[in-house]
C-alpha atoms as a PDB file:
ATOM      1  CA  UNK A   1       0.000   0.000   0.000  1.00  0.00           C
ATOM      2  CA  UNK A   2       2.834   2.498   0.540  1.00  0.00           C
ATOM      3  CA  UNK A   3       4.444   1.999  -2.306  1.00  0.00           C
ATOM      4  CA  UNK A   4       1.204   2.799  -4.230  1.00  0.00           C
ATOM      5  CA  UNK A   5       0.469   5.977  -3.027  1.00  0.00           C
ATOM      6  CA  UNK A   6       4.444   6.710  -3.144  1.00  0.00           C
ATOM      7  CA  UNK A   7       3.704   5.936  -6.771  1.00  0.00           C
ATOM      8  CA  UNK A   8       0.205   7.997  -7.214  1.00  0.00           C
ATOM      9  CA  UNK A   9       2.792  11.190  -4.957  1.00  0.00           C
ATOM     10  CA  UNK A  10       4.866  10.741  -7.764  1.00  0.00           C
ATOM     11  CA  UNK A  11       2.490  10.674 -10.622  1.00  0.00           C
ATOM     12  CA  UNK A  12       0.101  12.943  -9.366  1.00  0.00           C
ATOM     13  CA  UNK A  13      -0.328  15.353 -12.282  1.00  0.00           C
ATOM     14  CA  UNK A  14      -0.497  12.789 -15.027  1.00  0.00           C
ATOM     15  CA  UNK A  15      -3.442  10.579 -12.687  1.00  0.00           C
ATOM     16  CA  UNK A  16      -4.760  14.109 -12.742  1.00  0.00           C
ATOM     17  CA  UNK A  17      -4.391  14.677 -16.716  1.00  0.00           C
ATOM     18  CA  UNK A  18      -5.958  11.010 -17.031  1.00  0.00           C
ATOM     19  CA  UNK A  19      -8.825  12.003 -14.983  1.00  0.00           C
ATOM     20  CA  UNK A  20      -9.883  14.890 -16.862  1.00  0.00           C
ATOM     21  CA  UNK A  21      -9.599  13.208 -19.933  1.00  0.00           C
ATOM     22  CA  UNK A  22     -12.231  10.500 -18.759  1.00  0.00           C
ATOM     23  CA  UNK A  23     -14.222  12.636 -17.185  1.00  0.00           C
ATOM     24  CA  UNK A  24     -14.622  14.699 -20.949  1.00  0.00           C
ATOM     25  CA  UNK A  25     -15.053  10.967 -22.647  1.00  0.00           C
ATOM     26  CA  UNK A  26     -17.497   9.826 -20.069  1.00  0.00           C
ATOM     27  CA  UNK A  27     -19.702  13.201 -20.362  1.00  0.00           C
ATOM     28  CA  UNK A  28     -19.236  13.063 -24.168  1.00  0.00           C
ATOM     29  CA  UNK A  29     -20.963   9.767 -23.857  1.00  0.00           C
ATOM     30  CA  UNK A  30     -23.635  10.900 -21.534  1.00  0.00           C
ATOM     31  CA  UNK A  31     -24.529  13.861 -23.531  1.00  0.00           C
ATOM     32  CA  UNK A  32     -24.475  12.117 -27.146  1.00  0.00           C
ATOM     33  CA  UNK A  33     -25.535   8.724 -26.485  1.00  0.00           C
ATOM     34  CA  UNK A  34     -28.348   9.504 -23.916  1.00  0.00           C
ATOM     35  CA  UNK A  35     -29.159  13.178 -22.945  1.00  0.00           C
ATOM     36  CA  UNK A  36     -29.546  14.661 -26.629  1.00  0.00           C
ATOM     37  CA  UNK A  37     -31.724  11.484 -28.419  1.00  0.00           C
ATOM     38  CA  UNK A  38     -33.778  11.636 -25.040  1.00  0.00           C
ATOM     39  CA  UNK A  39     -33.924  15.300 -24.747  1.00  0.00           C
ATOM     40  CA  UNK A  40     -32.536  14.701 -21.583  1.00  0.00           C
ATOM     41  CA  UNK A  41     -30.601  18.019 -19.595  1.00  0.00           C
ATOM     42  CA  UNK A  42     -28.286  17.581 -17.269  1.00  0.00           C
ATOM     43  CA  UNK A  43     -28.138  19.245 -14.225  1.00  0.00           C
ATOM     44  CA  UNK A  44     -25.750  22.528 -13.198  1.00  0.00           C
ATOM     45  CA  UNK A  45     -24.205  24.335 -15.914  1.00  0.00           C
ATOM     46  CA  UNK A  46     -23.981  21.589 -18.786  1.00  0.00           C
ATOM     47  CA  UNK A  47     -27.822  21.993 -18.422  1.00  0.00           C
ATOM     48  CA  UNK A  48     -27.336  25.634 -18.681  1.00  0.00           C
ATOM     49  CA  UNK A  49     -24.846  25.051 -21.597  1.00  0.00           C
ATOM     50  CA  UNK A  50     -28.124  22.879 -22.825  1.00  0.00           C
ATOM     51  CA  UNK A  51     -30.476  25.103 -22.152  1.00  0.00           C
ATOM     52  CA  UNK A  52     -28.700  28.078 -23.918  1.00  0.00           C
ATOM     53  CA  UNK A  53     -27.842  25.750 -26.969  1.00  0.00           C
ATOM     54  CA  UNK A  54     -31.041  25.364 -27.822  1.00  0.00           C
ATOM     55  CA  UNK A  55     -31.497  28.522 -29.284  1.00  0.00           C
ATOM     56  CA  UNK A  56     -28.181  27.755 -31.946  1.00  0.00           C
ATOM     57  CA  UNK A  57     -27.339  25.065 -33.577  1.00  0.00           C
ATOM     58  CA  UNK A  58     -26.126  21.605 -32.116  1.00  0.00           C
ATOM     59  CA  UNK A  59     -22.505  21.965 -32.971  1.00  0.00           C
ATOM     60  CA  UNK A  60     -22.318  25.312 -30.834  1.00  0.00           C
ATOM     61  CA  UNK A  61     -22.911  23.056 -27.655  1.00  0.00           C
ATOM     62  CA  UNK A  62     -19.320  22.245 -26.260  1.00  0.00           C
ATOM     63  CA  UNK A  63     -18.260  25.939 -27.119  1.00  0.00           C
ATOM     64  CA  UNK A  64     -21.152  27.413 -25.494  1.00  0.00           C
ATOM     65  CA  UNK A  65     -20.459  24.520 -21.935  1.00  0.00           C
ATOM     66  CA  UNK A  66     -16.997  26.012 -22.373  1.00  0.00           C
ATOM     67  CA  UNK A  67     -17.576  29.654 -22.128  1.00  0.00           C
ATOM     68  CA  UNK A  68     -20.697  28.953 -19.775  1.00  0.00           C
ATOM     69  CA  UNK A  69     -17.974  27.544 -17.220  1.00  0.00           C
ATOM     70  CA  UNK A  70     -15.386  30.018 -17.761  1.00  0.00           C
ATOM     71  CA  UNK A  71     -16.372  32.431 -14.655  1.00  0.00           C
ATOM     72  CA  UNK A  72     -16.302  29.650 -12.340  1.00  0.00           C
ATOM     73  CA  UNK A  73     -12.602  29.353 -13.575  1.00  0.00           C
ATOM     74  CA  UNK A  74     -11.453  32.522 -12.937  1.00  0.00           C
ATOM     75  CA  UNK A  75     -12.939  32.301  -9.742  1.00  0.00           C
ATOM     76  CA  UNK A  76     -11.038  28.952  -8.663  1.00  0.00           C
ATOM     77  CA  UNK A  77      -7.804  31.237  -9.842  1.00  0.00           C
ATOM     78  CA  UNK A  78      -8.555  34.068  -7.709  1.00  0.00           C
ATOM     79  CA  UNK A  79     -10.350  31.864  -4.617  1.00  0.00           C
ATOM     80  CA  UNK A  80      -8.251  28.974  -4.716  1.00  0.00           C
ATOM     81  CA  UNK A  81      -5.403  28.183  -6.738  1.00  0.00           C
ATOM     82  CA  UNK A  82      -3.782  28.599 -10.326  1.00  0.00           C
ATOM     83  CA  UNK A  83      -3.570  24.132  -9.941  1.00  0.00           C
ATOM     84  CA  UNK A  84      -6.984  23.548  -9.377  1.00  0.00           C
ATOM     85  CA  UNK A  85      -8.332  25.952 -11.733  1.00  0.00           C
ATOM     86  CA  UNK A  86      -6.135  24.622 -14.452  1.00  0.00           C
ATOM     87  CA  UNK A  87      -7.115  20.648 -14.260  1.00  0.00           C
ATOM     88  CA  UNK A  88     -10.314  22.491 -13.644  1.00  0.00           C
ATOM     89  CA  UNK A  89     -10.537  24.220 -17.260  1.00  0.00           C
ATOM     90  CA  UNK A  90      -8.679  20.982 -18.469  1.00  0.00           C
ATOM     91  CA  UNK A  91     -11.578  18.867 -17.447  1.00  0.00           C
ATOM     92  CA  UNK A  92     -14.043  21.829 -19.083  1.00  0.00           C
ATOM     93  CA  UNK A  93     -12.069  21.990 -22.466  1.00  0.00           C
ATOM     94  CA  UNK A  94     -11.693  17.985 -22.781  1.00  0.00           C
ATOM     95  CA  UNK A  95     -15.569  17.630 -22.474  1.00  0.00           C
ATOM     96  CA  UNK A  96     -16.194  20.144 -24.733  1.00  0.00           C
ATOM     97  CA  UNK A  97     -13.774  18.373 -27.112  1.00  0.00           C
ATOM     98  CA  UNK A  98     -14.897  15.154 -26.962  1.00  0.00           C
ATOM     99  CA  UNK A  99     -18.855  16.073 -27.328  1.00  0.00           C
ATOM    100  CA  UNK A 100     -17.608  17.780 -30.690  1.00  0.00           C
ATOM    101  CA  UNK A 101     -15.679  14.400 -31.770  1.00  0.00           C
ATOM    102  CA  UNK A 102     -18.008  11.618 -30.869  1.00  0.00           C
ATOM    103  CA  UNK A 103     -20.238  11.373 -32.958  1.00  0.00           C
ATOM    104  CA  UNK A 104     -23.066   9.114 -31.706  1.00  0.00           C
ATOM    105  CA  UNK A 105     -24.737   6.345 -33.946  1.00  0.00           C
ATOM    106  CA  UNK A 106     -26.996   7.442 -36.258  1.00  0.00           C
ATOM    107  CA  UNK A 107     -29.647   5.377 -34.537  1.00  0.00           C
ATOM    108  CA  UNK A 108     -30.134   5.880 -31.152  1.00  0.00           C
ATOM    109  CA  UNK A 109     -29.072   3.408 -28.951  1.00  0.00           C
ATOM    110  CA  UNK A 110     -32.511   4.137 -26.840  1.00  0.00           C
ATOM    111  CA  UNK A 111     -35.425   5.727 -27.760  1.00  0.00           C
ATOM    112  CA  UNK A 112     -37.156   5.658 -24.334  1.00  0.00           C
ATOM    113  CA  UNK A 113     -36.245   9.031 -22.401  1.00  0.00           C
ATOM    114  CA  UNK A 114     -36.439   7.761 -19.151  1.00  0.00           C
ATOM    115  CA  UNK A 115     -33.871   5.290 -20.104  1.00  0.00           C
ATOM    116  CA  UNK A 116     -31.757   8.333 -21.524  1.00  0.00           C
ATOM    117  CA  UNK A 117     -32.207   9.755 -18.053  1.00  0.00           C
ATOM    118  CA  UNK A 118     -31.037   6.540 -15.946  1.00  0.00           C
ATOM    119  CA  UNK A 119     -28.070   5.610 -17.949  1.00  0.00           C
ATOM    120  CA  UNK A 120     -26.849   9.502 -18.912  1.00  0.00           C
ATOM    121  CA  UNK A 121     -27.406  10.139 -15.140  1.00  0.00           C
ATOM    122  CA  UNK A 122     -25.109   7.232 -13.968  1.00  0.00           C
ATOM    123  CA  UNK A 123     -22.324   7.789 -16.244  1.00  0.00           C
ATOM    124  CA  UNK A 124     -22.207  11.515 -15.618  1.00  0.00           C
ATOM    125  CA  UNK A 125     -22.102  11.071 -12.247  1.00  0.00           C
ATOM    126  CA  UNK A 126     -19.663   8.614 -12.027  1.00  0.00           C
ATOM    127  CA  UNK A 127     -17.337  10.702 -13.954  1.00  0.00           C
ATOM    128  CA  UNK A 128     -17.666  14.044 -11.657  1.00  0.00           C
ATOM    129  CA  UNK A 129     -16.965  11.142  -8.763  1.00  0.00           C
ATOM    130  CA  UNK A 130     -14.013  10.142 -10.602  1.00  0.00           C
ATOM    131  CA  UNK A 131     -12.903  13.257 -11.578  1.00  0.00           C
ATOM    132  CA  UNK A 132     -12.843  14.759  -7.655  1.00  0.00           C
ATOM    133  CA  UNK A 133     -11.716  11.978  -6.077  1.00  0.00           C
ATOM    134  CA  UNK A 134      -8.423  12.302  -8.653  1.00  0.00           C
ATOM    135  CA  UNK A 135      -8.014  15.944  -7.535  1.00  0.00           C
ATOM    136  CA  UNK A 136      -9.955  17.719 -10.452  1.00  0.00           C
ATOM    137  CA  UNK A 137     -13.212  20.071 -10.080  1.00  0.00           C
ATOM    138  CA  UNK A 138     -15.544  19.750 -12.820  1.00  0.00           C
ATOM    139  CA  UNK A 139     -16.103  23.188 -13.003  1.00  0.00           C
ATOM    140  CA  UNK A 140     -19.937  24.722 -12.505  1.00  0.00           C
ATOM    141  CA  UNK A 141     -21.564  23.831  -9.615  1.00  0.00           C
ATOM    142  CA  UNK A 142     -18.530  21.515  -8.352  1.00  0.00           C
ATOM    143  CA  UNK A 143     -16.634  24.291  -8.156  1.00  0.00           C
ATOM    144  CA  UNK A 144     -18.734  26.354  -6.410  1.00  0.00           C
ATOM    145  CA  UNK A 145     -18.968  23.790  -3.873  1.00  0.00           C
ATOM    146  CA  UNK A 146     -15.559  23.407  -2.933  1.00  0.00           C
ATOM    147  CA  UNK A 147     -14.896  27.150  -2.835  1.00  0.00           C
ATOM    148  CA  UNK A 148     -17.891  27.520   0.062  1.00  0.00           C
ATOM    149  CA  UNK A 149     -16.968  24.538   1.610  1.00  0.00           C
ATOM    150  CA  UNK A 150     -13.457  25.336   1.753  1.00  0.00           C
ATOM    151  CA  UNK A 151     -13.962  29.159   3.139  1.00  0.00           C
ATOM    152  CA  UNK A 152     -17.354  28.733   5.209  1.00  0.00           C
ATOM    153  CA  UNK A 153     -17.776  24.896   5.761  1.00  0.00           C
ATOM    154  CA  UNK A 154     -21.007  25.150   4.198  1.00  0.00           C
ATOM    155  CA  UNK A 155     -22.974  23.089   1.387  1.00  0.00           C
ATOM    156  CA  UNK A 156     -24.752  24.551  -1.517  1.00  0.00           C
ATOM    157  CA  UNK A 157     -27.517  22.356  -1.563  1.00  0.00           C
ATOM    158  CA  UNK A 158     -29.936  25.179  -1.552  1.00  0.00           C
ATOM    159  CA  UNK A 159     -27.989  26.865  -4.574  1.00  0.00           C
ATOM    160  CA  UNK A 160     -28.022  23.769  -6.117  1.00  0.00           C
ATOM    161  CA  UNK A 161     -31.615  23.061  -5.814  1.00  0.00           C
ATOM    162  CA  UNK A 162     -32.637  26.153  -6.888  1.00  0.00           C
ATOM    163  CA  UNK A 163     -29.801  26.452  -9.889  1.00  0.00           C
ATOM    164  CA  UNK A 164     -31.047  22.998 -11.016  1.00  0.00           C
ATOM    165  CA  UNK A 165     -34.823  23.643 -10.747  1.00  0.00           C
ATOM    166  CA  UNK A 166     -34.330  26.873 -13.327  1.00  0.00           C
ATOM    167  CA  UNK A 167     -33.211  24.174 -15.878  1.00  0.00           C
ATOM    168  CA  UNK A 168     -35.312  22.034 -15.276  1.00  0.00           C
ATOM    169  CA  UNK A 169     -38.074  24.530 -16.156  1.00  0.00           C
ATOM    170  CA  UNK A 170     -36.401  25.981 -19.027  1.00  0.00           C
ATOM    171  CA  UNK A 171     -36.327  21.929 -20.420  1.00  0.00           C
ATOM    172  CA  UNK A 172     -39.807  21.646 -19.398  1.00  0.00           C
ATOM    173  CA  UNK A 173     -40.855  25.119 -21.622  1.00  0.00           C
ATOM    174  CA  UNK A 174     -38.687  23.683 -24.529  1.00  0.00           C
ATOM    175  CA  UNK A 175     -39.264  19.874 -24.700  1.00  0.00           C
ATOM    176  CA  UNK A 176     -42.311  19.140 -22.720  1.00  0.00           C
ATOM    177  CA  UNK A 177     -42.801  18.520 -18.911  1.00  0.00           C
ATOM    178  CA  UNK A 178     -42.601  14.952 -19.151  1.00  0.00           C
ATOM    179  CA  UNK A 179     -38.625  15.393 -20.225  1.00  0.00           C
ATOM    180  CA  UNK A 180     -38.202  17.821 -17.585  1.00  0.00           C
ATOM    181  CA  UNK A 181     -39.506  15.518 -15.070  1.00  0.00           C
ATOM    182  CA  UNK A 182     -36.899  12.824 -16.645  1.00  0.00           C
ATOM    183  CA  UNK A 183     -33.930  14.790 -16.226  1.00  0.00           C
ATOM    184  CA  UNK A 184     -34.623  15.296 -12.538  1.00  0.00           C
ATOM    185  CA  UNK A 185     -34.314  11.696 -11.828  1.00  0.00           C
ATOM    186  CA  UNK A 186     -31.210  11.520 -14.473  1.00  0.00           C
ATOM    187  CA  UNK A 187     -30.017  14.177 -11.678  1.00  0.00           C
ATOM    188  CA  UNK A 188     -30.603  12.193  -8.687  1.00  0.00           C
ATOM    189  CA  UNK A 189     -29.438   9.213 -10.045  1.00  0.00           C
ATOM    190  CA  UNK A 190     -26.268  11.378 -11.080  1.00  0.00           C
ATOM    191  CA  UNK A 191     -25.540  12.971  -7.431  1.00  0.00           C
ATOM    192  CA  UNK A 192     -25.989   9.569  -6.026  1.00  0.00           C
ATOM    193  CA  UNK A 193     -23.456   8.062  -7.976  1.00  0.00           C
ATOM    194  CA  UNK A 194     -20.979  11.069  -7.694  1.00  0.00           C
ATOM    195  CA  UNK A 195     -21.581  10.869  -3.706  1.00  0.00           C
ATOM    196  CA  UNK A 196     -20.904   6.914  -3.806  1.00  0.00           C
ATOM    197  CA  UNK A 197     -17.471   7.329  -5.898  1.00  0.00           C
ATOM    198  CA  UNK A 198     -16.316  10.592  -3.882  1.00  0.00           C
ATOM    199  CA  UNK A 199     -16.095   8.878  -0.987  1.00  0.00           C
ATOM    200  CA  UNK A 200     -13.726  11.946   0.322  1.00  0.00           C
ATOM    201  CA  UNK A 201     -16.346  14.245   1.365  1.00  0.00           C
ATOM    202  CA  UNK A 202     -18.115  11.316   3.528  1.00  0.00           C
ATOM    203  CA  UNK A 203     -16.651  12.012   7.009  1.00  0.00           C
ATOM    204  CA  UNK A 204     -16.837   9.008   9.836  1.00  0.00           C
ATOM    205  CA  UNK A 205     -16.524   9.491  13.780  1.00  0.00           C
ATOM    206  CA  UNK A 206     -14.449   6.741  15.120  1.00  0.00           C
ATOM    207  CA  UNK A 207     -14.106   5.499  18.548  1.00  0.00           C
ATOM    208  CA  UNK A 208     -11.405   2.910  19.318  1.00  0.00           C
ATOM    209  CA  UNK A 209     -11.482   1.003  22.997  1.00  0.00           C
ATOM    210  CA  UNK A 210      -7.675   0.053  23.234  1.00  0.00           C
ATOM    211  CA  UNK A 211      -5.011  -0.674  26.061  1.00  0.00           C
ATOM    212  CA  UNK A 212      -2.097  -0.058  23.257  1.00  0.00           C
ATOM    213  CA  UNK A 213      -2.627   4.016  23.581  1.00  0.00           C
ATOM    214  CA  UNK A 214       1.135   4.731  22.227  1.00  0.00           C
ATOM    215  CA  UNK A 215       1.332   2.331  19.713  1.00  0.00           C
ATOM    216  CA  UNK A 216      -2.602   2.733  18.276  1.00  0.00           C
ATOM    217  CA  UNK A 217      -1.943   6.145  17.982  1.00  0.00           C
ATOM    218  CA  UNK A 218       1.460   6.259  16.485  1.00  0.00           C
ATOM    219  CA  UNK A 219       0.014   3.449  13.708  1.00  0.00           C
ATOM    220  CA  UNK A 220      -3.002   6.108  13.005  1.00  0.00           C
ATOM    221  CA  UNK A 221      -0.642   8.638  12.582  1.00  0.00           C
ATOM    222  CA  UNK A 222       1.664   6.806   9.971  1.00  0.00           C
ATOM    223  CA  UNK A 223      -1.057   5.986   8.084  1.00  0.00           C
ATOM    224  CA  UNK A 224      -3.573   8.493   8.270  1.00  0.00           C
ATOM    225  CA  UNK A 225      -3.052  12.786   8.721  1.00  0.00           C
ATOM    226  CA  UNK A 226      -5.581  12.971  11.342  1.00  0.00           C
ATOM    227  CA  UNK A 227      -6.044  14.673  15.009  1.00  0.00           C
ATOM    228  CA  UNK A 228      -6.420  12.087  17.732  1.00  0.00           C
ATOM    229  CA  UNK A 229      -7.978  13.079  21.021  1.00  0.00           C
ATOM    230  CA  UNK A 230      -7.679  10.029  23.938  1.00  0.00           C
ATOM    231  CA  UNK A 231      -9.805   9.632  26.981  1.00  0.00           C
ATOM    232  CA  UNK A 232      -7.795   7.933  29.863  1.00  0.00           C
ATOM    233  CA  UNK A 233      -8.479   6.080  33.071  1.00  0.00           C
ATOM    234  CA  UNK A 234     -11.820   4.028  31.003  1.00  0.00           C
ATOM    235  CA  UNK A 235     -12.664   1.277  32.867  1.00  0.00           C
ATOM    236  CA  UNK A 236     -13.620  -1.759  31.025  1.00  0.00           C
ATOM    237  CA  UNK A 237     -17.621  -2.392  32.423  1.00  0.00           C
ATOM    238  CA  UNK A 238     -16.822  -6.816  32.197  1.00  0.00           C
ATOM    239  CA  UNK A 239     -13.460  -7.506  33.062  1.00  0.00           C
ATOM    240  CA  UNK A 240     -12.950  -4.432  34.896  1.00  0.00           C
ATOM    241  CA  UNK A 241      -9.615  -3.661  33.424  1.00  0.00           C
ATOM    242  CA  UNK A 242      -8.132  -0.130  32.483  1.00  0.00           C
ATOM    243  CA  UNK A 243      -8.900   1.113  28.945  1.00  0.00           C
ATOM    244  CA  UNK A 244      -8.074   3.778  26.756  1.00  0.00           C
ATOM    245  CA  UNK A 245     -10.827   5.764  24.328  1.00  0.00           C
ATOM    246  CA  UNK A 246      -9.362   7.573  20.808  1.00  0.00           C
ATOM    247  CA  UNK A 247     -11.846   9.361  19.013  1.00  0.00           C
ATOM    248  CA  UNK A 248     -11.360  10.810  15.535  1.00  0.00           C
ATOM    249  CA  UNK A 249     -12.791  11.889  12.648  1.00  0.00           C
ATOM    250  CA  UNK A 250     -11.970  10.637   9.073  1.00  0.00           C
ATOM    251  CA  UNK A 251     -13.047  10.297   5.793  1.00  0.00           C
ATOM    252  CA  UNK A 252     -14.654   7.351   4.233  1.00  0.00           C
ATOM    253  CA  UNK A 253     -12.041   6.482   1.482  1.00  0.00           C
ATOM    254  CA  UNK A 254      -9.279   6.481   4.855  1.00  0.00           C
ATOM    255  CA  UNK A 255     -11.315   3.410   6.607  1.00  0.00           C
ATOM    256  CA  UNK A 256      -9.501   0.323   5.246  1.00  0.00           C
ATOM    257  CA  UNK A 257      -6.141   2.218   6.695  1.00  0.00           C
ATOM    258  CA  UNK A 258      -7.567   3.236   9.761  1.00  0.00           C
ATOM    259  CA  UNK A 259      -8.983  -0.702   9.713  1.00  0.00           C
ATOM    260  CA  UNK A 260      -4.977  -1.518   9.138  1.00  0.00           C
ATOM    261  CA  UNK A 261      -3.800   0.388  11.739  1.00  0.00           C
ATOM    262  CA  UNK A 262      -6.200  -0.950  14.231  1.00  0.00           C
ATOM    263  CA  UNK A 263      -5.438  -4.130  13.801  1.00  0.00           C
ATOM    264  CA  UNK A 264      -1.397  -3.516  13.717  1.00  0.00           C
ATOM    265  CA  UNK A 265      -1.601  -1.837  16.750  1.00  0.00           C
ATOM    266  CA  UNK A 266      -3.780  -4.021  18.818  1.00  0.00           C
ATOM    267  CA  UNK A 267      -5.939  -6.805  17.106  1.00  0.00           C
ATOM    268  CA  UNK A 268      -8.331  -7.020  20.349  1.00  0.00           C
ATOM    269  CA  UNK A 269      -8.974  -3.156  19.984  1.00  0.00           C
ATOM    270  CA  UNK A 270     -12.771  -2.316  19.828  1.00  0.00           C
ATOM    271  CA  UNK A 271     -13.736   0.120  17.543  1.00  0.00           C
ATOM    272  CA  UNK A 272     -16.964   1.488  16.168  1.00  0.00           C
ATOM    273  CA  UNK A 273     -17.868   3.981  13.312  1.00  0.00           C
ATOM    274  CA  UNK A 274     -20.947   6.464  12.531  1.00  0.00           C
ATOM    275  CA  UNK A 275     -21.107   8.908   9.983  1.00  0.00           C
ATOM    276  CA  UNK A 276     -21.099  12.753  10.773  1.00  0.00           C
ATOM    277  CA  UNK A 277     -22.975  15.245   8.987  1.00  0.00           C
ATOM    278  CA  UNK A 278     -20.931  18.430   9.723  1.00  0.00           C
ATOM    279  CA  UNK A 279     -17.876  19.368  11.229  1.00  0.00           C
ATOM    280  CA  UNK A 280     -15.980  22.701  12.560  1.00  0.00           C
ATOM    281  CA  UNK A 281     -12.234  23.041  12.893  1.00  0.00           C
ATOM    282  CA  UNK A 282      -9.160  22.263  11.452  1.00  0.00           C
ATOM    283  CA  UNK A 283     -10.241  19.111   9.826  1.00  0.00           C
ATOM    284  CA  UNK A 284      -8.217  18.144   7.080  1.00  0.00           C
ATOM    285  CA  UNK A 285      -9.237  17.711   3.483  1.00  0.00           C
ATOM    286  CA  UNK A 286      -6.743  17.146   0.535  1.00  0.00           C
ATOM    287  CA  UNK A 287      -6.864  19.723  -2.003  1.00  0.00           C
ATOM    288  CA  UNK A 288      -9.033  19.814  -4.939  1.00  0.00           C
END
């Protein structure tokens, strides 16, 4: 395991470059093998891009996604960094690029919108998963996200809802409300997936019951970049024996280490795990 992510330290910007590039494949996919046949939109500011390239013709779409996303680029530069709003715009430009290059079959491969919506849904969000959990923002919405979340530890959900629900009505106007009503479940289906592959933003409480303090916490600590607080003098309610109590707080995608370094430590250790909605303070997060 160490030499892996030695390896992914070492070839961080090209696992970066290979995200972005199958993130613009994937969406490529999504948006000419399901979302256009099905007149399907997608939610955030490809819908937008969508919604706004109705009004031209087809082959203005990825240009119109690309300057659509643009602001939120300039933002990341100012915000956050010059790195994550480059693999940021990377991401942007190789969507655009691919959506002008694949050219879907000139049959569709489903006819059935609500089909369009389930399968466009799941690959799009499977890419924007992929995509953050390799380090890149997707631009849009993503972006927007990890610049409030990073400076006021708060979601956009709201935003979100309401950003989403303005395409939605804008697809519904164009195409009928039945579509509209489609590409809300392609969205659900499409956060859900991006929530179940970016496991990073899923933070756990852990409690570990130990009598190896020292050595549990010094095998967290090699594995894991995470704050540690201990409870002494715990009193084991059976055996009546002394104990030790470590809480902390981790991501999801960090469990099968902390699971390793449990059971290096001490392999009678108790430890249980519940998942935290919110959290103040210097918690850790790797950069976007």
């Amino acid at each position: 395991m160490d030499q892996l992510r030695n390896y992914l330290s070492k070839h961080a910007i090209a696992a970066r470059g290979g995200a972005a590039i199958l993130y613009g494949v994937l969406v490529a996919v999504a948006m000419n093998f399901f979302w256009k046949p099905g007149n399907i939109y997608s939610g955030g500011f490809n819908g937008l891009g969508q919604l706004v390239g109705f009004f031209f013709a087809s082959s203005y779409l990825p240009l119109i996604i690309l300057l659509i996303n643009l602001p939120m680029v300039f933002l990341a530069i100012i915000l956050i960094s010059r790195r994550l709003a480059f693999f940021e715009i990377s991401a942007i430009a190789c969507s655009s690029i691919f959506i002008a290059i694949i050219i879907p079959p000139a049959k569709p491969l489903i006819s059935d919108p609500l089909m369009c919506a389930v399968f466009g849904g799941a690959i799009n969000g499977f890419a924007t998963g992929f995509a953050l959990k390799n380090g890149v923002a997707t631009g849009g919405l993503d972006a927007l996200e990890i610049i409030s979340k990073r400076f006021w530890n708060i979601k956009v959900f709201p935003i979100n809802v309401a950003f989403n629900s303005f395409v939605m009505l804008g697809s519904g106007f164009q195409h009928g409300w039945s579509h509209a009503f489609y590409s809300i479940i392609g969205i659900v289906i499409s956060a859900w997936i991006t929530t179940i592959v970016y496991t990073q933003q899923q933070q756990m409480q852990v409690m570990i019951v130990t009598n190896s303090k020292d050595k549990m916490i010094e095998a967290i600590q090699s594995r894991l970049r995470r704050g540690i607080t201990v409870v002494d003098d715990a009193q084991g309610g059976y055996l009546h024996d002394s104990k030790h109590v470590i809480f902390t707080v981790i991501t999801l995608e960090e469990r099968y280490e902390l699971h390793l370094a449990i059971k290096q430590a001490d392999p009678k250790a108790f430890a249980s795990m519940w998942k935290v909605d919110h959290t103040f303070g210097n918690f850790y997060e790797k950069q976007v």
